[in-house]
PDB file of N, CA and C in Angstrom:
ATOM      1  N   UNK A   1      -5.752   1.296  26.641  1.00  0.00           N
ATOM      2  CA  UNK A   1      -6.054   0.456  25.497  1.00  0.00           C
ATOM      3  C   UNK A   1      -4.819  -0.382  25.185  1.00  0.00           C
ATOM      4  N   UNK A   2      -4.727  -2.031  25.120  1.00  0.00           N
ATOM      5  CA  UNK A   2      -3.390  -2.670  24.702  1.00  0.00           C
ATOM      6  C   UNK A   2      -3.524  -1.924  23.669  1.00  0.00           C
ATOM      7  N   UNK A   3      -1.955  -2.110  22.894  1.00  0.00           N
ATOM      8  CA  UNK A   3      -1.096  -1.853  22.279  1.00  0.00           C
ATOM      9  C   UNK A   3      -1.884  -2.506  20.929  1.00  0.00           C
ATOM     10  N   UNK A   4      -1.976  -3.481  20.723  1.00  0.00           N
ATOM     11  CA  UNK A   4      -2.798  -4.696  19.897  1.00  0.00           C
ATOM     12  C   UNK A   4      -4.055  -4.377  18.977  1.00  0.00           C
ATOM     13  N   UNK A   5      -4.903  -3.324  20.029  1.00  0.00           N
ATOM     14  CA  UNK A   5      -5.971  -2.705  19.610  1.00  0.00           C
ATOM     15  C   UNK A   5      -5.841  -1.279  19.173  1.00  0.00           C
ATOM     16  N   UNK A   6      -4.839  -0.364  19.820  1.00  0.00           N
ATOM     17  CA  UNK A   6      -4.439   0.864  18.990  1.00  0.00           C
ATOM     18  C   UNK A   6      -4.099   0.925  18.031  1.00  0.00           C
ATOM     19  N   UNK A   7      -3.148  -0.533  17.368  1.00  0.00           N
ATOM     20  CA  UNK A   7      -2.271  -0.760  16.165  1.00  0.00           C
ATOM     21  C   UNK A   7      -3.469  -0.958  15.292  1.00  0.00           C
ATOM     22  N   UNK A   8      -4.452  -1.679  15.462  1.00  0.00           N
ATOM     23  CA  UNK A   8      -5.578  -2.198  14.501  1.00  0.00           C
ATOM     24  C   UNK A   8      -6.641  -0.412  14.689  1.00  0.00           C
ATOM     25  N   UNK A   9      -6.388   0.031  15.418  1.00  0.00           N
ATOM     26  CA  UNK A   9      -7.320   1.262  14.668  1.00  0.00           C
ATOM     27  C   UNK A   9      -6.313   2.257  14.190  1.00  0.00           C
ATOM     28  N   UNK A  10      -5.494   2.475  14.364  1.00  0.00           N
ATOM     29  CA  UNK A  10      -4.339   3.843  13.710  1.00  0.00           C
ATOM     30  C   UNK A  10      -4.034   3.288  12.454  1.00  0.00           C
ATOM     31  N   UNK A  11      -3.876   1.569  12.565  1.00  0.00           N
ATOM     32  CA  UNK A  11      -3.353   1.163  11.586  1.00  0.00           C
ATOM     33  C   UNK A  11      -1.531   1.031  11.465  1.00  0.00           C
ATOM     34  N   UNK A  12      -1.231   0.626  10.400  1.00  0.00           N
ATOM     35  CA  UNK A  12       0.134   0.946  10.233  1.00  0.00           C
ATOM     36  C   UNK A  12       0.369   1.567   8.629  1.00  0.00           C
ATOM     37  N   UNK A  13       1.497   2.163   8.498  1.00  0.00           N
ATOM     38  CA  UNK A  13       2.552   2.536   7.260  1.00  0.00           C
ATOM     39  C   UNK A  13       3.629   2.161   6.707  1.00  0.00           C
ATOM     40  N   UNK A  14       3.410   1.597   5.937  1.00  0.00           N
ATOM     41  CA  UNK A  14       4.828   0.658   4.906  1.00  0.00           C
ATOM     42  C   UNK A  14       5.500   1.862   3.951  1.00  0.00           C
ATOM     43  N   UNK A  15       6.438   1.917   3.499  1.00  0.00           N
ATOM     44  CA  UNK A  15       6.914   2.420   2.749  1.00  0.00           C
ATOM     45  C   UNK A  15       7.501   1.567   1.550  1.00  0.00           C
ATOM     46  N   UNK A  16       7.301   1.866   0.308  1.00  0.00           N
ATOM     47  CA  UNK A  16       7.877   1.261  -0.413  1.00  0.00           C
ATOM     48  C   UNK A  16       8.461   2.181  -1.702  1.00  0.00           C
ATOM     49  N   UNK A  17       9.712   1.809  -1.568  1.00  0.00           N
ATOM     50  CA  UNK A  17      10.622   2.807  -2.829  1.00  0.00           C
ATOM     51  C   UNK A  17      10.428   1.901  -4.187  1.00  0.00           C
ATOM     52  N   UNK A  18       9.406   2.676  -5.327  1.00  0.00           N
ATOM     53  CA  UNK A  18       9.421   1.847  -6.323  1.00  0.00           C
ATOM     54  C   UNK A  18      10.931   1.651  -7.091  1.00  0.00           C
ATOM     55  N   UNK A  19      11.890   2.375  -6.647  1.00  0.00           N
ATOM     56  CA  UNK A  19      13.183   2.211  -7.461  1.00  0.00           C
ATOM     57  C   UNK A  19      14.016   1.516  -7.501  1.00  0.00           C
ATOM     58  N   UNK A  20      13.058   0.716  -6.556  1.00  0.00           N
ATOM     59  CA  UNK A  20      13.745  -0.666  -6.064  1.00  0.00           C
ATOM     60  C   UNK A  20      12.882  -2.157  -6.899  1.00  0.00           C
ATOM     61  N   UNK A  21      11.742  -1.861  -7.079  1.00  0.00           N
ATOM     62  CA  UNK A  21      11.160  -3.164  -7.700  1.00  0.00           C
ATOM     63  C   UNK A  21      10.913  -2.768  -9.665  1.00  0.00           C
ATOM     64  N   UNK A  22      10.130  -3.774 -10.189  1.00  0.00           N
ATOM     65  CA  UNK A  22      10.083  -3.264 -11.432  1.00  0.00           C
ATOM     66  C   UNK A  22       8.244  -3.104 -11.182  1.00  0.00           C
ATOM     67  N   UNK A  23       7.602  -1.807 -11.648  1.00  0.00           N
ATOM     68  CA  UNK A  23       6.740  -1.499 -11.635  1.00  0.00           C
ATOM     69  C   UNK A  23       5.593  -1.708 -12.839  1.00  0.00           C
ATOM     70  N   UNK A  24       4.591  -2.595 -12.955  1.00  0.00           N
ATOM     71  CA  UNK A  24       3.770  -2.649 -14.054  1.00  0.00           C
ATOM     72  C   UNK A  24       2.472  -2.305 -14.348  1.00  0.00           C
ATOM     73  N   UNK A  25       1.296  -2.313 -15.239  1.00  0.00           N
ATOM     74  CA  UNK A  25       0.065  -2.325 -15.413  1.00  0.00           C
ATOM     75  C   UNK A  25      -0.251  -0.941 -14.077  1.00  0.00           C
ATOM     76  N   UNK A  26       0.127   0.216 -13.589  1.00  0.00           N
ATOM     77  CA  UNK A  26       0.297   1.046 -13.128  1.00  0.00           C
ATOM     78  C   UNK A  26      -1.285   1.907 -13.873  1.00  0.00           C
ATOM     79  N   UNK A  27      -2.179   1.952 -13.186  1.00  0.00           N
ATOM     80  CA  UNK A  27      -3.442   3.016 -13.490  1.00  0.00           C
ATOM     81  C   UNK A  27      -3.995   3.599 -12.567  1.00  0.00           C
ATOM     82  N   UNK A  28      -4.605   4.270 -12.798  1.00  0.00           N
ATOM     83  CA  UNK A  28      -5.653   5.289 -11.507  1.00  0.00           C
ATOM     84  C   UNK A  28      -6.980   5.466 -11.915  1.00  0.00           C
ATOM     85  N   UNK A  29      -7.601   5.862 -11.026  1.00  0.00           N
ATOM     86  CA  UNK A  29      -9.146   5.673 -11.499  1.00  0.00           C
ATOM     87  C   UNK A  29      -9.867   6.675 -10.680  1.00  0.00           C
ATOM     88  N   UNK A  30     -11.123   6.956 -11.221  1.00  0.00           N
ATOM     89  CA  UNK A  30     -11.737   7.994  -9.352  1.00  0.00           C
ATOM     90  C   UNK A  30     -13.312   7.357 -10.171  1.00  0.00           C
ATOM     91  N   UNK A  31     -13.479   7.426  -8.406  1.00  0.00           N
ATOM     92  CA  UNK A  31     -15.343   6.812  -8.697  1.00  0.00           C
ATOM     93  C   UNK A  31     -15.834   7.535  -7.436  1.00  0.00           C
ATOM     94  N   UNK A  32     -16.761   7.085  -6.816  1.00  0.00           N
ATOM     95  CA  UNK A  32     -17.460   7.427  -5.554  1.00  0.00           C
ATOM     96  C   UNK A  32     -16.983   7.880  -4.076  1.00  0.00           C
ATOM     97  N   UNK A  33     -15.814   6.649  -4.247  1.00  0.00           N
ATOM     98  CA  UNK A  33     -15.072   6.667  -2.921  1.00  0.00           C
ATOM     99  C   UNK A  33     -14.134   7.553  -3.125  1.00  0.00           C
ATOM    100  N   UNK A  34     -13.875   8.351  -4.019  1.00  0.00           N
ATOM    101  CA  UNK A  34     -12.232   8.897  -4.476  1.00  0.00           C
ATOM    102  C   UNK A  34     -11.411   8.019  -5.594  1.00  0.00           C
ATOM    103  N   UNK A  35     -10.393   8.519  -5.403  1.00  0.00           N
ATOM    104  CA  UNK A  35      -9.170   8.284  -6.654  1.00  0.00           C
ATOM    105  C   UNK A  35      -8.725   6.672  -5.768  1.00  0.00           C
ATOM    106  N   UNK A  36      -8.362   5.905  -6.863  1.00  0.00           N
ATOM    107  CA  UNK A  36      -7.573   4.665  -6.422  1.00  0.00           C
ATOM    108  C   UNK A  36      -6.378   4.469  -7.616  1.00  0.00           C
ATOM    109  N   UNK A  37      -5.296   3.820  -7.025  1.00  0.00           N
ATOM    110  CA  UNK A  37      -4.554   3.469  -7.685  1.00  0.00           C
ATOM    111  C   UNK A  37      -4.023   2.262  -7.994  1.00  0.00           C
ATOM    112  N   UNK A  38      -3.323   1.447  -8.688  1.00  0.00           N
ATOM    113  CA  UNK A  38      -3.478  -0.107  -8.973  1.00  0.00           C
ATOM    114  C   UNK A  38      -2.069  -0.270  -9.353  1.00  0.00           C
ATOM    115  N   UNK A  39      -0.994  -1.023  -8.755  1.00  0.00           N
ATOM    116  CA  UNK A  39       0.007  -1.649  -9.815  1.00  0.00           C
ATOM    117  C   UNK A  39       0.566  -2.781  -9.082  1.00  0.00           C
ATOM    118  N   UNK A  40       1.419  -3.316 -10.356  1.00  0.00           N
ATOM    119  CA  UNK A  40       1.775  -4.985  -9.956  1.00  0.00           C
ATOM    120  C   UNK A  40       3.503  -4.423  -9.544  1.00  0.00           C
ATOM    121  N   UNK A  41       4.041  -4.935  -8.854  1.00  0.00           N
ATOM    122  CA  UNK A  41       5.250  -4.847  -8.003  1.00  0.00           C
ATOM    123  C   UNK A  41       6.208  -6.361  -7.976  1.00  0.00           C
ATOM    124  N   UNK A  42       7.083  -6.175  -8.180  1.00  0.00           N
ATOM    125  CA  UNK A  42       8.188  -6.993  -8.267  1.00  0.00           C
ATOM    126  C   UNK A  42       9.765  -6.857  -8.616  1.00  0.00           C
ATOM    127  N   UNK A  43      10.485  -7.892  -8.745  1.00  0.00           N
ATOM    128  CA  UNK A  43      10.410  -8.848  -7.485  1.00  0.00           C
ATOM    129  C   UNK A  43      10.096  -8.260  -6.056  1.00  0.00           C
ATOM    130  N   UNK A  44       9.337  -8.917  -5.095  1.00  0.00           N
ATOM    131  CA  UNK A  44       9.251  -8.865  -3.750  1.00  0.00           C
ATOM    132  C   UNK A  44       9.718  -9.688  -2.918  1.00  0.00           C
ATOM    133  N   UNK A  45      10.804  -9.127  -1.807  1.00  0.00           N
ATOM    134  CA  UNK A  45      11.225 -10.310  -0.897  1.00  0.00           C
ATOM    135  C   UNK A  45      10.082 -10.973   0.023  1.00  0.00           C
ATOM    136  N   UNK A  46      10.279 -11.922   0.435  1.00  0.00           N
ATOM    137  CA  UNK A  46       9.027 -12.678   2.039  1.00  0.00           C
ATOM    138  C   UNK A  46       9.154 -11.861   2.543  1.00  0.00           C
ATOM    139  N   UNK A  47       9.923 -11.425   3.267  1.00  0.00           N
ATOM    140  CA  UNK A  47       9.814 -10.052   3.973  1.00  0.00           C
ATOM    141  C   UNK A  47       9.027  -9.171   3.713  1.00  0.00           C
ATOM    142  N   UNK A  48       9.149  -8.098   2.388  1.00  0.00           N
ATOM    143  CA  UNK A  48       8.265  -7.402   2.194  1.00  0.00           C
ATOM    144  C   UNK A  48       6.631  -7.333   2.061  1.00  0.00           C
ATOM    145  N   UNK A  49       6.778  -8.765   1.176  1.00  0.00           N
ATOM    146  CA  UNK A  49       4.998  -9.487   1.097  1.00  0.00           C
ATOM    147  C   UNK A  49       4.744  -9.580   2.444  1.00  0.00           C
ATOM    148  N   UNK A  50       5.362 -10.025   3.622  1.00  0.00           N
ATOM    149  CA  UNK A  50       5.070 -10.163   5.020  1.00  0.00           C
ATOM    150  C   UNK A  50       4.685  -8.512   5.105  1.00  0.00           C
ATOM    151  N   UNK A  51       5.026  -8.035   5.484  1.00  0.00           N
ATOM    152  CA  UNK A  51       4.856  -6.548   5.577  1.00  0.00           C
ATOM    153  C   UNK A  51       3.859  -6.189   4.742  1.00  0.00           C
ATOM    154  N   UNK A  52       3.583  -6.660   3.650  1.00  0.00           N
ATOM    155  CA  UNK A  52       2.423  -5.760   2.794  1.00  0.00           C
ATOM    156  C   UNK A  52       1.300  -6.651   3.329  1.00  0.00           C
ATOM    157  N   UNK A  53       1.115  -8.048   3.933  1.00  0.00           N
ATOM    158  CA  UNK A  53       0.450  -8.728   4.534  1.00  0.00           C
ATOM    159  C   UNK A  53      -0.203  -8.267   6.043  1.00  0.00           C
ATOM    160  N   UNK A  54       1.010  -7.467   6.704  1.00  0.00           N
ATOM    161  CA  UNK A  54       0.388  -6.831   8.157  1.00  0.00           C
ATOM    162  C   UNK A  54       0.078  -5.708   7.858  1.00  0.00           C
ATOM    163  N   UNK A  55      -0.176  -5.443   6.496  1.00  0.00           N
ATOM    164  CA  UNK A  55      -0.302  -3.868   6.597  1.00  0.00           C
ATOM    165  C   UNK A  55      -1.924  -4.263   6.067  1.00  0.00           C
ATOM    166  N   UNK A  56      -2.270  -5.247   5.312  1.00  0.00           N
ATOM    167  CA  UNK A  56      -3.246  -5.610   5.280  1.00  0.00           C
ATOM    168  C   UNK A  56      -4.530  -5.945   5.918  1.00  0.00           C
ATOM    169  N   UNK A  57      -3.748  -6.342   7.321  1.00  0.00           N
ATOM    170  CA  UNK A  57      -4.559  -6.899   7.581  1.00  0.00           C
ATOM    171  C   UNK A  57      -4.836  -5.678   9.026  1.00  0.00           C
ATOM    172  N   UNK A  58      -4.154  -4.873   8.979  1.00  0.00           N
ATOM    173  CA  UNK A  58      -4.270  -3.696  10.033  1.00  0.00           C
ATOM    174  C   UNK A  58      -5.111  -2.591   9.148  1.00  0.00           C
ATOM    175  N   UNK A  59      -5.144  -2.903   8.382  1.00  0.00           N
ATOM    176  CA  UNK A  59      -6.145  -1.855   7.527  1.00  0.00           C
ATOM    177  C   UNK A  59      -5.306  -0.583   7.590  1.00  0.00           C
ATOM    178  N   UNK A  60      -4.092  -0.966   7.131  1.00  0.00           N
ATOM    179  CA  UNK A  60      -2.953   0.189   7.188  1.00  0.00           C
ATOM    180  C   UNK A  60      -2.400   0.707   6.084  1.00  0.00           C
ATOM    181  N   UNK A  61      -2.019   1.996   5.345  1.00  0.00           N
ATOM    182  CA  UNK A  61      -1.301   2.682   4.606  1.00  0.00           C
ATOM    183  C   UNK A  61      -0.192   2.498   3.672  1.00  0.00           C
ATOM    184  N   UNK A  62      -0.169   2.356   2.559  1.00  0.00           N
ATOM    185  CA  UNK A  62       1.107   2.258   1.986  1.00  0.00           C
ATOM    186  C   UNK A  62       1.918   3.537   1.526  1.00  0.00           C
ATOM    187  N   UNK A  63       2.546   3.937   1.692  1.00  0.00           N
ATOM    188  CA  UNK A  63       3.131   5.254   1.019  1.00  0.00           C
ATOM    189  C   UNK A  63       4.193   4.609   0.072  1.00  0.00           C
ATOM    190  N   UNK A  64       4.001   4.874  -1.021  1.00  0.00           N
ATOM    191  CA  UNK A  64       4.866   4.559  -2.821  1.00  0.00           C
ATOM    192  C   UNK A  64       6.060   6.005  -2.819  1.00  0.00           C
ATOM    193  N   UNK A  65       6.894   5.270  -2.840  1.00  0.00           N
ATOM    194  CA  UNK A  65       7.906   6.630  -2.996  1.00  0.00           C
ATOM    195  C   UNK A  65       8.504   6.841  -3.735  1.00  0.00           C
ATOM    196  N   UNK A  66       7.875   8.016  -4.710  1.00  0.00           N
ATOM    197  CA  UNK A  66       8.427   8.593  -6.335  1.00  0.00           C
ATOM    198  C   UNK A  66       8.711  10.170  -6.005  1.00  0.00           C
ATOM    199  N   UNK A  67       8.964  10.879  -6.715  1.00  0.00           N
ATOM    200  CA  UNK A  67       8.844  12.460  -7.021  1.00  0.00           C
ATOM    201  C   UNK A  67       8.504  12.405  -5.820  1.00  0.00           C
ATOM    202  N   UNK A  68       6.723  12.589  -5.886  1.00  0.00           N
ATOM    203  CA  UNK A  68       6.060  12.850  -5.182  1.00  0.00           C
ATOM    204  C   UNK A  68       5.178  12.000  -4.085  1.00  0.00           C
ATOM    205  N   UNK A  69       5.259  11.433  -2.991  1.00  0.00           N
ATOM    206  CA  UNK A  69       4.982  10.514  -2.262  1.00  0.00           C
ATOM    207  C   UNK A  69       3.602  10.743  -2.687  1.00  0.00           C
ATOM    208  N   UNK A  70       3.005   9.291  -2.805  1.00  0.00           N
ATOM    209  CA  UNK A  70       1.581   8.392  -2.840  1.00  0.00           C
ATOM    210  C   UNK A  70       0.931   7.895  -1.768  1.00  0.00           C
ATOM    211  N   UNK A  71       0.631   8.455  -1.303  1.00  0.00           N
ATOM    212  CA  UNK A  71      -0.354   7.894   0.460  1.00  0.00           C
ATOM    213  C   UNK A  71      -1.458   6.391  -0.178  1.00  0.00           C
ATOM    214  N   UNK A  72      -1.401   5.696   0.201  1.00  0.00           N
ATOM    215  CA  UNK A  72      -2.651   4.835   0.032  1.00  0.00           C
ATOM    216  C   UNK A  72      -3.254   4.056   1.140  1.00  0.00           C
ATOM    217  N   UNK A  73      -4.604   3.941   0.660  1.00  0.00           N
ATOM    218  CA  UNK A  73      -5.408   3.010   2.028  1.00  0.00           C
ATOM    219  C   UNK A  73      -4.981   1.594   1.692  1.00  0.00           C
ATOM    220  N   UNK A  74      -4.735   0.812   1.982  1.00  0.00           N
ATOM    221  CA  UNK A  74      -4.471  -0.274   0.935  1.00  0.00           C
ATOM    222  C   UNK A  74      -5.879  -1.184   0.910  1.00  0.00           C
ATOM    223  N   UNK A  75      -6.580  -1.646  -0.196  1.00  0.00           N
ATOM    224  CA  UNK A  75      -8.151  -1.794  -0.468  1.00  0.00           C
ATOM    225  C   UNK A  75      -7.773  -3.573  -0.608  1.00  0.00           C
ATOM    226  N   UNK A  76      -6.846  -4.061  -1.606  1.00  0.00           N
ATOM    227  CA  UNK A  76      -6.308  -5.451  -1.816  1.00  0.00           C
ATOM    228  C   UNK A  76      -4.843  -5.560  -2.052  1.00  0.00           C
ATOM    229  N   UNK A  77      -4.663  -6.419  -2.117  1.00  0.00           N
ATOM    230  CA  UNK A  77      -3.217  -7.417  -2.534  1.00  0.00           C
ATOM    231  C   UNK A  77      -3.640  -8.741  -2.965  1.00  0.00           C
ATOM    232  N   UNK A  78      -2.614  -9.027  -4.157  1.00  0.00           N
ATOM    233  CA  UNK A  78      -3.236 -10.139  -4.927  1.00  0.00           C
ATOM    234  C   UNK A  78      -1.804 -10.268  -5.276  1.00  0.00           C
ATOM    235  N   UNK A  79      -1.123 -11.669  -5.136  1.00  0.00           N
ATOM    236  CA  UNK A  79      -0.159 -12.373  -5.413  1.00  0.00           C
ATOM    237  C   UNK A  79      -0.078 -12.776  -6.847  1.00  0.00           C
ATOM    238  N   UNK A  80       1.367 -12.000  -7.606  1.00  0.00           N
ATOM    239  CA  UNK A  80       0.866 -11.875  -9.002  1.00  0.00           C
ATOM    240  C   UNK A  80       2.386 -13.476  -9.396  1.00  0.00           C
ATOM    241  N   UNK A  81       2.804 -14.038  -9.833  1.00  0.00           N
ATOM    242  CA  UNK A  81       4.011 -14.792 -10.143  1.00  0.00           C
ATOM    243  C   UNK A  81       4.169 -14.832  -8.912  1.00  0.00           C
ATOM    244  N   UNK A  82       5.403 -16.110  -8.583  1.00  0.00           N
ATOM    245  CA  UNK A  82       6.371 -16.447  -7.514  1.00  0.00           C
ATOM    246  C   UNK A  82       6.618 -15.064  -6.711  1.00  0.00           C
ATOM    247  N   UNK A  83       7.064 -13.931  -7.390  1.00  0.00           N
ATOM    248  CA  UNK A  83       7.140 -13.135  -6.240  1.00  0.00           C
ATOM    249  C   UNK A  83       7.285 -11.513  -6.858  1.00  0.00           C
ATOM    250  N   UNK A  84       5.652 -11.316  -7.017  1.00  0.00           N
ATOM    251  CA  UNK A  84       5.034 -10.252  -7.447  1.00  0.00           C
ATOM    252  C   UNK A  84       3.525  -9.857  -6.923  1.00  0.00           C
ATOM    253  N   UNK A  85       3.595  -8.786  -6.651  1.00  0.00           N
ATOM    254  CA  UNK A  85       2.355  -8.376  -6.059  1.00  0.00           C
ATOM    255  C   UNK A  85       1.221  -7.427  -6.384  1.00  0.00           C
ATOM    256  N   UNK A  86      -0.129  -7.389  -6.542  1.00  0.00           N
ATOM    257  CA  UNK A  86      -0.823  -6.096  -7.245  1.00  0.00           C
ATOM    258  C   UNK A  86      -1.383  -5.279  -6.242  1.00  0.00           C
ATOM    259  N   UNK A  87      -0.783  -3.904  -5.967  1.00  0.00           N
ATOM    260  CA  UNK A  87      -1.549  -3.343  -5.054  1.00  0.00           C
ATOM    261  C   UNK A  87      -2.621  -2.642  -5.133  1.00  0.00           C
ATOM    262  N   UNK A  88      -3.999  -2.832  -4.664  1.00  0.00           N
ATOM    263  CA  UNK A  88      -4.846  -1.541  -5.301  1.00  0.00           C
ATOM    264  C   UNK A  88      -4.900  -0.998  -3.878  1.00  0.00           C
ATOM    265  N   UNK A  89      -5.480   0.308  -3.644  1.00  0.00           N
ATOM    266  CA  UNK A  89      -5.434   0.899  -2.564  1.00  0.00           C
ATOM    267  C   UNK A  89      -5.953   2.874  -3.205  1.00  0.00           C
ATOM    268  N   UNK A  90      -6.888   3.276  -2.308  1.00  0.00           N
ATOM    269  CA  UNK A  90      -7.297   4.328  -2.124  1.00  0.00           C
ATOM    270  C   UNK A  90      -6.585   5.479  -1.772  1.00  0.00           C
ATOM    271  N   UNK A  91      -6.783   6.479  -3.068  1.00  0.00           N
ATOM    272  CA  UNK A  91      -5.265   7.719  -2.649  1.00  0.00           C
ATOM    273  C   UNK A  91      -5.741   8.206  -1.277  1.00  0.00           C
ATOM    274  N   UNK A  92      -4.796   9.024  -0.636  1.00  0.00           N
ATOM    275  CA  UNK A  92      -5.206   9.834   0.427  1.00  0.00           C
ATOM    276  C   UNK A  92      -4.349  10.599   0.344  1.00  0.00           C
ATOM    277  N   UNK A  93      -5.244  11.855   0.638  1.00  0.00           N
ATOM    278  CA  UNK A  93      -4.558  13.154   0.791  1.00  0.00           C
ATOM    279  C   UNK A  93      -3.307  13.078   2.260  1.00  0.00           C
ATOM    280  N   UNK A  94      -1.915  13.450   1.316  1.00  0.00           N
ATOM    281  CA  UNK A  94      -1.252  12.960   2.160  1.00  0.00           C
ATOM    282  C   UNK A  94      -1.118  14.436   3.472  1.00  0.00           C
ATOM    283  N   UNK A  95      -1.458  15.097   3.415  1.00  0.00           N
ATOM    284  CA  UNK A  95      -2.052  16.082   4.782  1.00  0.00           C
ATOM    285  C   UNK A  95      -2.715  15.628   5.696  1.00  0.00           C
ATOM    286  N   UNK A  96      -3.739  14.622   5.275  1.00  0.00           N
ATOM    287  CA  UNK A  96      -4.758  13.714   6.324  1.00  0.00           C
ATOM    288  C   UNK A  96      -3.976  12.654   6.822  1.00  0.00           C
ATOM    289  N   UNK A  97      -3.216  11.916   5.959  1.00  0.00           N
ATOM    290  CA  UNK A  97      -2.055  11.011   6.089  1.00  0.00           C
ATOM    291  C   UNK A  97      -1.146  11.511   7.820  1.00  0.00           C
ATOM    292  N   UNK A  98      -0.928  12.503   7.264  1.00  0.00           N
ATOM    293  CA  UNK A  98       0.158  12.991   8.447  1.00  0.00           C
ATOM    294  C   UNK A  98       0.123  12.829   9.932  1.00  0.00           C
ATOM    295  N   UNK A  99      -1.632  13.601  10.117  1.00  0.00           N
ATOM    296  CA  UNK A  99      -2.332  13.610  11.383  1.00  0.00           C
ATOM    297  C   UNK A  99      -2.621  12.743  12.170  1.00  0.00           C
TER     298      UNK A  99
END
């Protein structure tokens, strides 16, 4: 299988240390699909929006890194100001995460 097509089904994983941006409007929710979580992020370098962009579009993982690491599916990204971002994205049990 190229390389090209493994990446688009495994996906990929970003990491992002919130102790680095300023974190806002931060909620959680659970409905049908499971728990989701929502917050706006900033400042973000091009770089990183690039990265939260291939992670997008690989249908790939964000892991939020507090206390306790946050696994997410990432569901959207929505460009909030010049250079702020809202992530919503689907928790995942980070045990399933691992595998």
């Amino acid at each position: 299988m190229p390389a090209q097509e493994e990446e688009r089904r495994v996906g990929t994983q970003l990491d992002l240390n919130l102790v680095e941006y300023q974190v806002r409007g931060g909620s959680m929710g659970y409905g049908p699909e499971g728990g989701t979580f929502a917050c706006i992020i900033g400042p973000v370098s091009d770089e990183t929006l690039a990265a939260l962009d291939r992670a997008a579009e690989n249908h790939g993982t964000i892991r939020l890194l507090l206390p306790q690491p946050l696994v997410l599916d990432l569901v959207s990204l929505e460009r909030k100001e010049p250079h702020g971002v809202r992530i919503v994205g689907r928790i995942v049990d980070p045990r399933k995460a691992a595998e």
